[in-house]
Protein backbone atom coordinates (compact mmCIF):
# COMPACT_ATOMS: atom_id res chain seq x y z
CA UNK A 1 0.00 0.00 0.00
CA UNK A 2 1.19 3.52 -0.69
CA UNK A 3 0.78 6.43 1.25
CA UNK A 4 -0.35 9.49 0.70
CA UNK A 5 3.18 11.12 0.64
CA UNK A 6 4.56 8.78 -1.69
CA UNK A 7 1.61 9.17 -4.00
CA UNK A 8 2.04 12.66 -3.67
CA UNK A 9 5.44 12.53 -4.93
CA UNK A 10 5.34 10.28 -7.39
CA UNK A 11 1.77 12.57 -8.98
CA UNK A 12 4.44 15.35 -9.27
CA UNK A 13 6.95 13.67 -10.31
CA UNK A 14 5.50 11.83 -13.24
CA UNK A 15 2.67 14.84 -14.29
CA UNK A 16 2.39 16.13 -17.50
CA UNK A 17 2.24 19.22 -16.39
CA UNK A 18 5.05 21.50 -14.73
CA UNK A 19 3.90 22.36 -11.26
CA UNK A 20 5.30 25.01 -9.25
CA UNK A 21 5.24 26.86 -5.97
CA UNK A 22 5.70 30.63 -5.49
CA UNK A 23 5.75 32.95 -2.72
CA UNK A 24 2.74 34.83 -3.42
CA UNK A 25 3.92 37.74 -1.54
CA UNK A 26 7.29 38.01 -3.45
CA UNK A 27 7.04 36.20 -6.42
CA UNK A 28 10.01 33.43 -5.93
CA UNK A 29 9.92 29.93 -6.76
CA UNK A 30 9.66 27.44 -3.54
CA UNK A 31 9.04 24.58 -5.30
CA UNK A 32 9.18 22.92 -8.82
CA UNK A 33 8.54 19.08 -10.35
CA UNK A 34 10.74 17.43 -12.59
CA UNK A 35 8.43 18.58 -15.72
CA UNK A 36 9.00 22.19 -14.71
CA UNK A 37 12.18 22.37 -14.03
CA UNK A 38 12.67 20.54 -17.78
CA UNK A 39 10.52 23.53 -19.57
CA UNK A 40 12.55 26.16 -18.07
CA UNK A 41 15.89 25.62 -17.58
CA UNK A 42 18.40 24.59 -20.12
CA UNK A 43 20.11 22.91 -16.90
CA UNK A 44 20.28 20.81 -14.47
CA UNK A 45 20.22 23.55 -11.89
CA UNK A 46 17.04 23.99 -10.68
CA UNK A 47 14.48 26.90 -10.84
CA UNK A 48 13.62 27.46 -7.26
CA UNK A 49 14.71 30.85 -5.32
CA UNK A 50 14.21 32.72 -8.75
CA UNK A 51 11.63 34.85 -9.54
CA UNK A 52 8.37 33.53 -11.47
CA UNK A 53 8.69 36.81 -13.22
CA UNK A 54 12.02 35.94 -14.67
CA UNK A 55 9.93 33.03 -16.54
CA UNK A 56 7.23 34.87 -18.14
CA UNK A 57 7.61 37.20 -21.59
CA UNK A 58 8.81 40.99 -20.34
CA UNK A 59 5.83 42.10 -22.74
CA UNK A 60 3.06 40.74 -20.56
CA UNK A 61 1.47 42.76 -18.47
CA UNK A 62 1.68 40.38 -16.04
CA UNK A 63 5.11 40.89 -15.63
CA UNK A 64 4.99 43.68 -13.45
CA UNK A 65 1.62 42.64 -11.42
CA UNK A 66 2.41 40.77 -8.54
CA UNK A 67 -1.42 40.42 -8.09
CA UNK A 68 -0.66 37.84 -11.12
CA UNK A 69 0.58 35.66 -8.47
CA UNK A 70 -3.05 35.93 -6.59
CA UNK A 71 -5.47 35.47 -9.20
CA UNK A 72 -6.90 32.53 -7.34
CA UNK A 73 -8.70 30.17 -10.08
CA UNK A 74 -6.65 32.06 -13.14
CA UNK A 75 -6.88 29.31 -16.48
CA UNK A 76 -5.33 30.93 -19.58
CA UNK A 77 -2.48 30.87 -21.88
CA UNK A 78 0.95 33.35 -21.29
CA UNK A 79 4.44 32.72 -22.63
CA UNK A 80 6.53 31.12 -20.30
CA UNK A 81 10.75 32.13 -21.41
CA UNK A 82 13.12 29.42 -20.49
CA UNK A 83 16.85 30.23 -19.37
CA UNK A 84 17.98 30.27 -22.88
CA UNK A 85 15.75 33.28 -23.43
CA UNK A 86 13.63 31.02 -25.89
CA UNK A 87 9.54 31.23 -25.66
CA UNK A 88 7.01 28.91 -25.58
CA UNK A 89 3.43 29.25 -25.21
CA UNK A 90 1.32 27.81 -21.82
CA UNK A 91 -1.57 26.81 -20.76
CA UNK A 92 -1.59 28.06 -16.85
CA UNK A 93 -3.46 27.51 -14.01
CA UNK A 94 -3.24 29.26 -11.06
CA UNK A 95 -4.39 28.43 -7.28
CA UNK A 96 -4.28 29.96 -4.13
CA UNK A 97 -2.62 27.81 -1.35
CA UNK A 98 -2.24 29.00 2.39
CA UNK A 99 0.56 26.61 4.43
CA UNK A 100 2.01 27.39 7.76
CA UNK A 101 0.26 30.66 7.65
CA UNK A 102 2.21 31.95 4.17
CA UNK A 103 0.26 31.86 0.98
CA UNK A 104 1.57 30.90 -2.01
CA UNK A 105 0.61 30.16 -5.78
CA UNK A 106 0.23 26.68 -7.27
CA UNK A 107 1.02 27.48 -10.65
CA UNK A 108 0.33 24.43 -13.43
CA UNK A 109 1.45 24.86 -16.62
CA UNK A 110 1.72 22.87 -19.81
CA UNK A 111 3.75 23.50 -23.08
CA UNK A 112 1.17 24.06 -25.97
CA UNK A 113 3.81 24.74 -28.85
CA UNK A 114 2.55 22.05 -30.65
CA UNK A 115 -0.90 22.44 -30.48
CA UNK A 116 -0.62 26.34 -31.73
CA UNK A 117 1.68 24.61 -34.39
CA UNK A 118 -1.37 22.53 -35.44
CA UNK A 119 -3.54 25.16 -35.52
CA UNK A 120 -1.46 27.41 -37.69
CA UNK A 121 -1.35 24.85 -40.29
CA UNK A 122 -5.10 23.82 -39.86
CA UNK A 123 -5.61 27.63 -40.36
CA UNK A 124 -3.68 27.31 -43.29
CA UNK A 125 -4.80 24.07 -44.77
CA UNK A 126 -8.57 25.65 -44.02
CA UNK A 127 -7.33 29.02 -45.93
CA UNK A 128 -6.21 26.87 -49.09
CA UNK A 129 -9.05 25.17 -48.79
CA UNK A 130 -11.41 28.16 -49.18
CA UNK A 131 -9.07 29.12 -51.75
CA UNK A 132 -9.61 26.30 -53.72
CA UNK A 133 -13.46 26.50 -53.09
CA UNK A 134 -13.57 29.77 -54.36
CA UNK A 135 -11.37 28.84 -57.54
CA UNK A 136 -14.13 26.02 -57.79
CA UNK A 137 -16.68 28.45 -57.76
CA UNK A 138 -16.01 30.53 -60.19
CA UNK A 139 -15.34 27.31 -62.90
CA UNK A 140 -18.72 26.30 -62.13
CA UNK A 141 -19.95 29.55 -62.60
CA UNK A 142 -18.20 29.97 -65.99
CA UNK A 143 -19.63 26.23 -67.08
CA UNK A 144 -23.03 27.13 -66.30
CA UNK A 145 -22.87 30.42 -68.42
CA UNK A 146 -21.05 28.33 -71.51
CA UNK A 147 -23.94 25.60 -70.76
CA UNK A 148 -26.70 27.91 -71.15
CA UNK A 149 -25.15 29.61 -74.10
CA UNK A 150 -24.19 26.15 -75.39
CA UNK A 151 -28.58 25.43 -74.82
CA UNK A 152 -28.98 28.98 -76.77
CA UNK A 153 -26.69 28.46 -79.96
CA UNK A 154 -28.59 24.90 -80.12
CA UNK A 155 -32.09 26.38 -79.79
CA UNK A 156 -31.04 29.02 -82.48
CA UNK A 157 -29.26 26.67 -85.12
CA UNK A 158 -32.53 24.07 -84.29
CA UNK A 159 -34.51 27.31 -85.29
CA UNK A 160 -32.53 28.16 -88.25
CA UNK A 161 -32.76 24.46 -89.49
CA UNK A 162 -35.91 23.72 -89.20
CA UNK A 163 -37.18 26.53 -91.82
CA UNK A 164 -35.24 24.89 -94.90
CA UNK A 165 -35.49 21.19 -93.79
CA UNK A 166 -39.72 22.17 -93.56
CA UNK A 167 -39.26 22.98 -97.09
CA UNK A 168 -37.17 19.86 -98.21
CA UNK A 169 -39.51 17.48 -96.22
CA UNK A 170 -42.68 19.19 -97.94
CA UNK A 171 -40.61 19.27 -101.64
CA UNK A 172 -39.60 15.90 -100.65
CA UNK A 173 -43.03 14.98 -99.90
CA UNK A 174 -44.53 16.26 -103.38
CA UNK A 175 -42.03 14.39 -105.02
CA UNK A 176 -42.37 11.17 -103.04
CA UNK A 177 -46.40 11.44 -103.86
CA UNK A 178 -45.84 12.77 -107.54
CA UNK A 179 -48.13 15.31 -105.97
CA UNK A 180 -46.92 17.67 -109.31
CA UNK A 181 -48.60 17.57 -112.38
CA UNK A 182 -45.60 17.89 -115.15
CA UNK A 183 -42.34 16.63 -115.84
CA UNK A 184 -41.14 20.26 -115.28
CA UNK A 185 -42.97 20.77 -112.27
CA UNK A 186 -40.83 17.82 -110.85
CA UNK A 187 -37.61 19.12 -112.59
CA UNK A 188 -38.17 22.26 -110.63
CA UNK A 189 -39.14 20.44 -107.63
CA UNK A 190 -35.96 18.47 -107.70
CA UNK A 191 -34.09 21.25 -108.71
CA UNK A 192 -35.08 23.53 -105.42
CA UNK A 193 -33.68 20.49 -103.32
CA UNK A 194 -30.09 20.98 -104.58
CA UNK A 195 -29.86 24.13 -104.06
């Protein structure tokens, strides 16, 4: 059976996320797991004494607010700046903790690099894709106007037909009957076909 210390340790030990401990009053680092320590420092010197601050991006304006440190219930994504200056995006979660009469901040964070990576080239995929739509689009909408003025030239040359083949069916007709009463009436009859 394990106890409750030993399960304790071996949950931060093993966690996926980096787990620290700072002084809420002055913003140092009393305690850090094995997955923290690994996302900030470049080392194997550890991360505790320093300041949080000296771990999150000089832009945020976080930085400077030590009230950062007591947002009790805080969820939300900073950039975290390991030792080698480098940045890396985080998912952080923040929660109060009061021991031995000092409060500090339990501070969970996880590396989301890859993630953001995966979005950027979803967002890109998804932006070719709309390209591509788009593209598709406008070929259909060029087909459709060559189909319907494909359906026009037919209904025209079907028009334009029909008047002289009328005429040779009927001529043909007269003939075909000996619907004509001389040998020069069907002569001229004939003659109209050919021409």
């Amino acid at each position: 059976m394990i106890d409750e210390s030993d399960f304790s340790k071996l949950l931060l030990e093993h966690s996926l996320w980096g787990v620290l401990l700072v002084d809420s009053n002055r913003g140092f680092v009393s305690f850090a797991n094995i997955k923290a320590n690994n996302m900030l420092s470049d080392s194997e010197a550890t991360i505790v004494g320093r300041l949080f601050s000296d771990f999150i991006l000089s832009d945020n304006a976080i930085n400077n607010d030590i009230d950062f440190f007591c947002k009790d219930g805080f969820f939300g994504e900073i950039y975290l700046r390991r030792e080698n200056e480098s940045l890396f995006p985080a998912q952080v979660t923040i929660k109060l903790v009061t021991h031995n009469d000092e409060k500090f901040s339990l501070v969970s964070f996880q590396d989301v690099s890859a993630q953001k990576r995966m979005q950027r080239d979803l967002l890109v995929k998804h932006e070719g894709l709309k390209e591509v739509l788009k593209e598709l689009t406008e070929k259909n909408k060029e087909l459709l106007l060559l189909d319907k003025a494909k359906d026009k030239f037919l209904s025209l040359i079907t028009h334009e037909l029909r008047t002289p083949l009328n005429t040779i069916v009927a001529t043909s007709e007269v003939i075909f009957y000996k619907m004509y009463d001389t040998e020069a009436e069907f002569n001229d009859l004939a003659k109209n076909l050919f021409e």
